[in-house]
PDB file of N, CA and C in Angstrom:
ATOM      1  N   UNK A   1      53.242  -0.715  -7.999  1.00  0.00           N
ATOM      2  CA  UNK A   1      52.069  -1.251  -8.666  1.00  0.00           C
ATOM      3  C   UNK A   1      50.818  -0.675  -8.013  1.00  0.00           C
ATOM      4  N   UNK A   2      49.921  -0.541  -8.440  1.00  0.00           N
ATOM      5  CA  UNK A   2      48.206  -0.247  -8.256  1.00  0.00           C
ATOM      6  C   UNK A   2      47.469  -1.043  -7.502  1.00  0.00           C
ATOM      7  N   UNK A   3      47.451  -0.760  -6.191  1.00  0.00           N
ATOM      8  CA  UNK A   3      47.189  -1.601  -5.386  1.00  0.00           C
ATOM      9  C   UNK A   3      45.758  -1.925  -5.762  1.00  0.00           C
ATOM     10  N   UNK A   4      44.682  -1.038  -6.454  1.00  0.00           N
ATOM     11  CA  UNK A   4      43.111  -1.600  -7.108  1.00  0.00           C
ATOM     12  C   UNK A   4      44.007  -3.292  -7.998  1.00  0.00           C
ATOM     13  N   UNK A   5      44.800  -3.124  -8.537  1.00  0.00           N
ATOM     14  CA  UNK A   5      45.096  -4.135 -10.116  1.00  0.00           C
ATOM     15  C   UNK A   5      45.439  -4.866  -9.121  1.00  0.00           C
ATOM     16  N   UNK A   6      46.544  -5.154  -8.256  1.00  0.00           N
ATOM     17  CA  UNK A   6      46.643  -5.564  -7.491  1.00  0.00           C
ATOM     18  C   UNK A   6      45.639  -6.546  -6.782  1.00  0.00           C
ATOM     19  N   UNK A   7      44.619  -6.442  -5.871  1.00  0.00           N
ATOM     20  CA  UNK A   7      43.810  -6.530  -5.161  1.00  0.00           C
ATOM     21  C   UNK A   7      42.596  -7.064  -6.143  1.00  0.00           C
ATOM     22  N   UNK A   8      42.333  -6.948  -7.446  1.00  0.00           N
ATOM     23  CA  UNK A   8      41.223  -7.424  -8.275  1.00  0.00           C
ATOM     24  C   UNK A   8      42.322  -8.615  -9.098  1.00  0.00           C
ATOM     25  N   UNK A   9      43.141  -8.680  -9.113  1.00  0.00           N
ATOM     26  CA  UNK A   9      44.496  -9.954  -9.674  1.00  0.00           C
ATOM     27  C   UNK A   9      44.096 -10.729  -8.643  1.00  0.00           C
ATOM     28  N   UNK A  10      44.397 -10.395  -6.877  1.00  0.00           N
ATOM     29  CA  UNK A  10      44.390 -11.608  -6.068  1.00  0.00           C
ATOM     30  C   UNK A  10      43.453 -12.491  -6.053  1.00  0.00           C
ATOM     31  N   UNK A  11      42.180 -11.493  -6.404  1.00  0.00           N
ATOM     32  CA  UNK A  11      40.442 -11.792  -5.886  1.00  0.00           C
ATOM     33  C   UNK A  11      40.388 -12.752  -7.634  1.00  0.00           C
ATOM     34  N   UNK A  12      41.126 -12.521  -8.912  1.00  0.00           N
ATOM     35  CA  UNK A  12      40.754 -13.766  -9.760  1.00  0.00           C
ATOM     36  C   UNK A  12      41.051 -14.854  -9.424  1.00  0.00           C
ATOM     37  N   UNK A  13      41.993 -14.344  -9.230  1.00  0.00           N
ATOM     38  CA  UNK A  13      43.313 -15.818  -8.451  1.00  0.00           C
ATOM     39  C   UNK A  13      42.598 -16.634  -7.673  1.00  0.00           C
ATOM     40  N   UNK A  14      42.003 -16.286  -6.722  1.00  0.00           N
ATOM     41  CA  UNK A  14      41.305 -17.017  -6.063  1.00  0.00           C
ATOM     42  C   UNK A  14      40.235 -17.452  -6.443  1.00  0.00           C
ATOM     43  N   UNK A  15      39.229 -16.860  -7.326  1.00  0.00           N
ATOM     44  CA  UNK A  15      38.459 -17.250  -7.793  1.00  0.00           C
ATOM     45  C   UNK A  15      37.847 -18.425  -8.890  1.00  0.00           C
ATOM     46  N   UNK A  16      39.502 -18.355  -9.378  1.00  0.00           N
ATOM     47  CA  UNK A  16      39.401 -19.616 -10.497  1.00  0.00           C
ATOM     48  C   UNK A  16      40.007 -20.858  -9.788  1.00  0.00           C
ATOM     49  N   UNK A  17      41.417 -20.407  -8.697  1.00  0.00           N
ATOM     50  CA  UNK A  17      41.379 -21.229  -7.673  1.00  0.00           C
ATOM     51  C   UNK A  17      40.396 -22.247  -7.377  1.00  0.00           C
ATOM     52  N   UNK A  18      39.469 -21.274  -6.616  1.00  0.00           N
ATOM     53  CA  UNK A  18      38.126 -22.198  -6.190  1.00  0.00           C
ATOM     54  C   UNK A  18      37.803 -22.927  -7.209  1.00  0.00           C
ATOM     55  N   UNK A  19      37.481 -22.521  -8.515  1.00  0.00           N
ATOM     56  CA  UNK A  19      37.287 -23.333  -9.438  1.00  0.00           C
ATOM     57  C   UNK A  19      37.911 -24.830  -9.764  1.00  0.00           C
ATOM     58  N   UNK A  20      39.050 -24.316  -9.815  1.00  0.00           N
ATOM     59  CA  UNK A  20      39.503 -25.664 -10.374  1.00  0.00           C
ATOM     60  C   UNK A  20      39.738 -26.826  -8.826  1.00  0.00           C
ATOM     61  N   UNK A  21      39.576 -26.109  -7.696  1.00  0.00           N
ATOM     62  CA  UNK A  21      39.144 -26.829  -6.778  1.00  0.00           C
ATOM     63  C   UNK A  21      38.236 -27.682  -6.529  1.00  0.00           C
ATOM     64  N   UNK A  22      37.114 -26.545  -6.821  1.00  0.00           N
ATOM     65  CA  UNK A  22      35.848 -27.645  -7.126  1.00  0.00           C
ATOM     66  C   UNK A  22      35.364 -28.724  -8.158  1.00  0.00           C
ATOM     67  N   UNK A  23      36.379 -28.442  -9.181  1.00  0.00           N
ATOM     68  CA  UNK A  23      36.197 -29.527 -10.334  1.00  0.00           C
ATOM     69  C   UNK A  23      37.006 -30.724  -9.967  1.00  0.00           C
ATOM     70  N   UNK A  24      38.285 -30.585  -9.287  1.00  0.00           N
ATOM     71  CA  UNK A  24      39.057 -31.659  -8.993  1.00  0.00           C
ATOM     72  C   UNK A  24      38.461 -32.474  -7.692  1.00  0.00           C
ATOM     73  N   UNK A  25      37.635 -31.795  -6.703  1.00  0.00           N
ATOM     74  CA  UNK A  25      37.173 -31.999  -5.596  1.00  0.00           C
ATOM     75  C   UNK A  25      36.051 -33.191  -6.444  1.00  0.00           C
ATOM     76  N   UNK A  26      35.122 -32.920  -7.557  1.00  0.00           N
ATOM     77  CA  UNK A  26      34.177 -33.772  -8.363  1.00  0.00           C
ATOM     78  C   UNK A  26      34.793 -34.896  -8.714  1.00  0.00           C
ATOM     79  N   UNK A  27      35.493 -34.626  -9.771  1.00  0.00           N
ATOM     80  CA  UNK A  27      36.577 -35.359 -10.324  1.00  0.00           C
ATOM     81  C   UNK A  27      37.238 -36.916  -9.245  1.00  0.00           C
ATOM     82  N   UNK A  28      37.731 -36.488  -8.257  1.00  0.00           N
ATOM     83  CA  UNK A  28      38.137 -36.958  -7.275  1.00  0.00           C
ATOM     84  C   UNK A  28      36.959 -38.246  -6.740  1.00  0.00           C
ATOM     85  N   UNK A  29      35.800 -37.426  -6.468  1.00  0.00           N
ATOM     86  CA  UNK A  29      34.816 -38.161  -6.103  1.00  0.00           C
ATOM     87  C   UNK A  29      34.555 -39.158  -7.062  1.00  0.00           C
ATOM     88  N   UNK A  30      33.853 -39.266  -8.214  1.00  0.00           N
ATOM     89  CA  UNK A  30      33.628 -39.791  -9.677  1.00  0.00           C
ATOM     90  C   UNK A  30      34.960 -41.028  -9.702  1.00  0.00           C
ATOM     91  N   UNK A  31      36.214 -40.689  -9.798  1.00  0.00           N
ATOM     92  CA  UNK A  31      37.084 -41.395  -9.368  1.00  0.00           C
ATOM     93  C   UNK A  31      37.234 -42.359  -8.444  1.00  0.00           C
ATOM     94  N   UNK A  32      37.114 -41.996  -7.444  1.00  0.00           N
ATOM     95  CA  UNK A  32      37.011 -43.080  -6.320  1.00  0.00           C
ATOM     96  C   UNK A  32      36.266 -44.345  -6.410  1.00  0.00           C
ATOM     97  N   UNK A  33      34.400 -43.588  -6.903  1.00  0.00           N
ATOM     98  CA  UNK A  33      33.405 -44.338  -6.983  1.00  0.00           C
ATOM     99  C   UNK A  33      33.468 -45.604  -8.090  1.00  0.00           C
ATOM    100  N   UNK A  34      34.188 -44.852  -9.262  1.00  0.00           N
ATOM    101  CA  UNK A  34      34.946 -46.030 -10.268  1.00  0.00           C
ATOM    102  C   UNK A  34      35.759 -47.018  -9.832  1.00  0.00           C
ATOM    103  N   UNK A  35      36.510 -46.955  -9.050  1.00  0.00           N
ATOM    104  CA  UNK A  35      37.575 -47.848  -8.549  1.00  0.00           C
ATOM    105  C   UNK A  35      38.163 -48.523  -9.130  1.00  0.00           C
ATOM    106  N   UNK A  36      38.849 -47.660 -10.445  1.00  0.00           N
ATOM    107  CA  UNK A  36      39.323 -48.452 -11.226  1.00  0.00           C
ATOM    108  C   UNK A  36      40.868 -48.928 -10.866  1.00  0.00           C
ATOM    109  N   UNK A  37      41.178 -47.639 -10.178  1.00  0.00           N
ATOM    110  CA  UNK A  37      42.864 -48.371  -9.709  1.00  0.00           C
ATOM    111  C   UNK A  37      42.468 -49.322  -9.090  1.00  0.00           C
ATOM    112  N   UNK A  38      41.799 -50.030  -8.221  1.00  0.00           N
ATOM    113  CA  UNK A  38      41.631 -51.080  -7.547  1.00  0.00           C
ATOM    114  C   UNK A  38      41.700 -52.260  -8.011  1.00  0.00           C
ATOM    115  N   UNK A  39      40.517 -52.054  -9.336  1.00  0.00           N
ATOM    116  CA  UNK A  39      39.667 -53.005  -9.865  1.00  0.00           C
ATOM    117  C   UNK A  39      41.098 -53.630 -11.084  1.00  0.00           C
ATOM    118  N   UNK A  40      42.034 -52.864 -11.873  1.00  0.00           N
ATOM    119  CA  UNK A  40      42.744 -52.873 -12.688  1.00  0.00           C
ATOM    120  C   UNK A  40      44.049 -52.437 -11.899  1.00  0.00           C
ATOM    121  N   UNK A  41      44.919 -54.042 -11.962  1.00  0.00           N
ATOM    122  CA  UNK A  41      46.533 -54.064 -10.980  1.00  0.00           C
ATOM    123  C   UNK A  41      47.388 -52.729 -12.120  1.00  0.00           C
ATOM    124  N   UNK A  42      46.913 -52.734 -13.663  1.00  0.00           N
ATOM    125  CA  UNK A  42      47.980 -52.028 -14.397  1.00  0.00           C
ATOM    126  C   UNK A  42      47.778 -50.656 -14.579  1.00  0.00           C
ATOM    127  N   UNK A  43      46.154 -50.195 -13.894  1.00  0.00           N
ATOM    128  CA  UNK A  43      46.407 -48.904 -13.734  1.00  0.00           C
ATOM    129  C   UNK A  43      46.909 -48.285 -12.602  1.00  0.00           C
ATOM    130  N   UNK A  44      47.429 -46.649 -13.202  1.00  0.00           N
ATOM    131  CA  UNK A  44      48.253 -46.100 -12.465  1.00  0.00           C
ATOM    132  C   UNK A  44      47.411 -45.011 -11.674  1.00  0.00           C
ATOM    133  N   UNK A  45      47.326 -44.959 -10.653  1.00  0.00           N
ATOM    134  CA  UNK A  45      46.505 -43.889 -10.119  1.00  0.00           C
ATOM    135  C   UNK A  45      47.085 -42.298  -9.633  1.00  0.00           C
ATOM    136  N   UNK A  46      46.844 -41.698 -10.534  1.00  0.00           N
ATOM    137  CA  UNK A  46      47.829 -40.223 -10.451  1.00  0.00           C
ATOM    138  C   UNK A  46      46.310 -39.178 -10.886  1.00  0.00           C
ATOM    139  N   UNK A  47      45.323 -39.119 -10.356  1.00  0.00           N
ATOM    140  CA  UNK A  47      44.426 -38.497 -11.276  1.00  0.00           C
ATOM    141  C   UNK A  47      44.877 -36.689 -10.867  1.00  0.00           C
ATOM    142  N   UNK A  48      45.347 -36.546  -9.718  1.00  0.00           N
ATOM    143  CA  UNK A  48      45.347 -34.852  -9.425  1.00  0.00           C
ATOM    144  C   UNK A  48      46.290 -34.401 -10.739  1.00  0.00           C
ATOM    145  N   UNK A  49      47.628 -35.385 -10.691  1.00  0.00           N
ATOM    146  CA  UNK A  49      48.706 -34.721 -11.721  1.00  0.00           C
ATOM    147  C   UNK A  49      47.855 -35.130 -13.358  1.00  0.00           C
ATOM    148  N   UNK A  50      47.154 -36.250 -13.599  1.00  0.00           N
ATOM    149  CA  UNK A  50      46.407 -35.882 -14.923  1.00  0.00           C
ATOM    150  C   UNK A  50      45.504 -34.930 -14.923  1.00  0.00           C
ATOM    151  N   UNK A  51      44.934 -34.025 -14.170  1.00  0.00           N
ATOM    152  CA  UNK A  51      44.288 -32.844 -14.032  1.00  0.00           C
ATOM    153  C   UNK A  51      44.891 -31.611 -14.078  1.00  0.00           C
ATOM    154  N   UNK A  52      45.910 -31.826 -13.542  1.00  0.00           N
ATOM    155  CA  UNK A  52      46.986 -30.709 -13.788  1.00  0.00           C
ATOM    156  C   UNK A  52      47.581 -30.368 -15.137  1.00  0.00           C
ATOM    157  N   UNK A  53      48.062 -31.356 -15.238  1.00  0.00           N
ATOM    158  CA  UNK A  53      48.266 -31.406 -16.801  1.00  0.00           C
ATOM    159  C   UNK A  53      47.637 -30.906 -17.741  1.00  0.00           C
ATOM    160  N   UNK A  54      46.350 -31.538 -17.892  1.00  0.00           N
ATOM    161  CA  UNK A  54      45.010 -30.708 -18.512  1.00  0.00           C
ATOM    162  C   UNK A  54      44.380 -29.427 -18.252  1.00  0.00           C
ATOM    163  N   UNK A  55      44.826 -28.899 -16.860  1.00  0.00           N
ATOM    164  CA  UNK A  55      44.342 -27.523 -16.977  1.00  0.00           C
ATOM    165  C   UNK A  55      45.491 -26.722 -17.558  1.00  0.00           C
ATOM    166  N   UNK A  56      46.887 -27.377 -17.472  1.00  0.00           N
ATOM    167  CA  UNK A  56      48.199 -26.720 -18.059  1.00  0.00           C
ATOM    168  C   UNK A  56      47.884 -26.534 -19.822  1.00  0.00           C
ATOM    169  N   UNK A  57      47.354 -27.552 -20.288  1.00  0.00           N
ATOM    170  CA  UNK A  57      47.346 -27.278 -21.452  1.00  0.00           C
ATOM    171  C   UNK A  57      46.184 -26.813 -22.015  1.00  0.00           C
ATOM    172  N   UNK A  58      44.686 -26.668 -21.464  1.00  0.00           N
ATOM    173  CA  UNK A  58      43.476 -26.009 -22.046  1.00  0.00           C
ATOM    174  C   UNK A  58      43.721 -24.450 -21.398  1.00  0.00           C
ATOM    175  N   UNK A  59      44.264 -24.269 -20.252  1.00  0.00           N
ATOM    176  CA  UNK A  59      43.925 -22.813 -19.784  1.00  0.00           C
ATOM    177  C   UNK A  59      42.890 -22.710 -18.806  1.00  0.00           C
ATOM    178  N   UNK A  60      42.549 -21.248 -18.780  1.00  0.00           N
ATOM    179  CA  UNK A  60      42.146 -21.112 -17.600  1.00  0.00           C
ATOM    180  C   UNK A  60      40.260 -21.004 -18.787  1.00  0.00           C
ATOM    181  N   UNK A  61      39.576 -21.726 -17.301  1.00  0.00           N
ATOM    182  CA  UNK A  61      38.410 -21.654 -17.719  1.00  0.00           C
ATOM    183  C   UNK A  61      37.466 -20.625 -17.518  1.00  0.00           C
ATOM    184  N   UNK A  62      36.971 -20.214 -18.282  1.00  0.00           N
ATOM    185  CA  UNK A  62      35.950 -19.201 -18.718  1.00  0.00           C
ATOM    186  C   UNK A  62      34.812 -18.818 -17.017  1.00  0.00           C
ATOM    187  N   UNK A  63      34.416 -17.619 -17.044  1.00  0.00           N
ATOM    188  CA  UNK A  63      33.700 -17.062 -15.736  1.00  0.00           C
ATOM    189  C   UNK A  63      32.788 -17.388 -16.243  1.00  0.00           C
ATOM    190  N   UNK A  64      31.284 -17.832 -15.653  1.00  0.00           N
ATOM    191  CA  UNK A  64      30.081 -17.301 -15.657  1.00  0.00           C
ATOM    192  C   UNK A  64      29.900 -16.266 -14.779  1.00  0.00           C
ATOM    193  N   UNK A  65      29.371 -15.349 -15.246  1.00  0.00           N
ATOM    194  CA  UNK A  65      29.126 -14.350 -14.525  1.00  0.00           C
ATOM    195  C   UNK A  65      27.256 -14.230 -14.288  1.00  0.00           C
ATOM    196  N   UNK A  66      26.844 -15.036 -13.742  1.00  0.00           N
ATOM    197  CA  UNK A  66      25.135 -15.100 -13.288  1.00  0.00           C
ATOM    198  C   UNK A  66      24.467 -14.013 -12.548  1.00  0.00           C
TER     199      UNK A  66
END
């Protein structure tokens, strides 16, 4: 393989990585501050795997390139 294709593959990888890092890292926060598992005995608190899920089924999100 082409170690350029290669090496610009790893650097997306990581890049959307970060992404969806930083949205779940938000997410997470926003979450907490709700406290709804707390507040409600019948909810279930799984929010990373309902995030997962949702990026499984929308895809990968779009670059801004600024």
């Amino acid at each position: 393989m082409n170690p350029v294709v290669l090496e610009l593959a790893e650097l997306d990888f990581n890049v959307v990585q970060g992404m969806f890092k930083g949205d779940l890292r938000e997410l997470s926060s926003r979450w907490t501050n709700l406290g709804l598992a707390q507040k409600l005995s019948f909810f279930i608190d799984r929010l990373t795997e309902n995030f997962l899920w949702t990026v499984g089924c929308v895809g990968k999100k779009p670059v801004n390139m600024e």
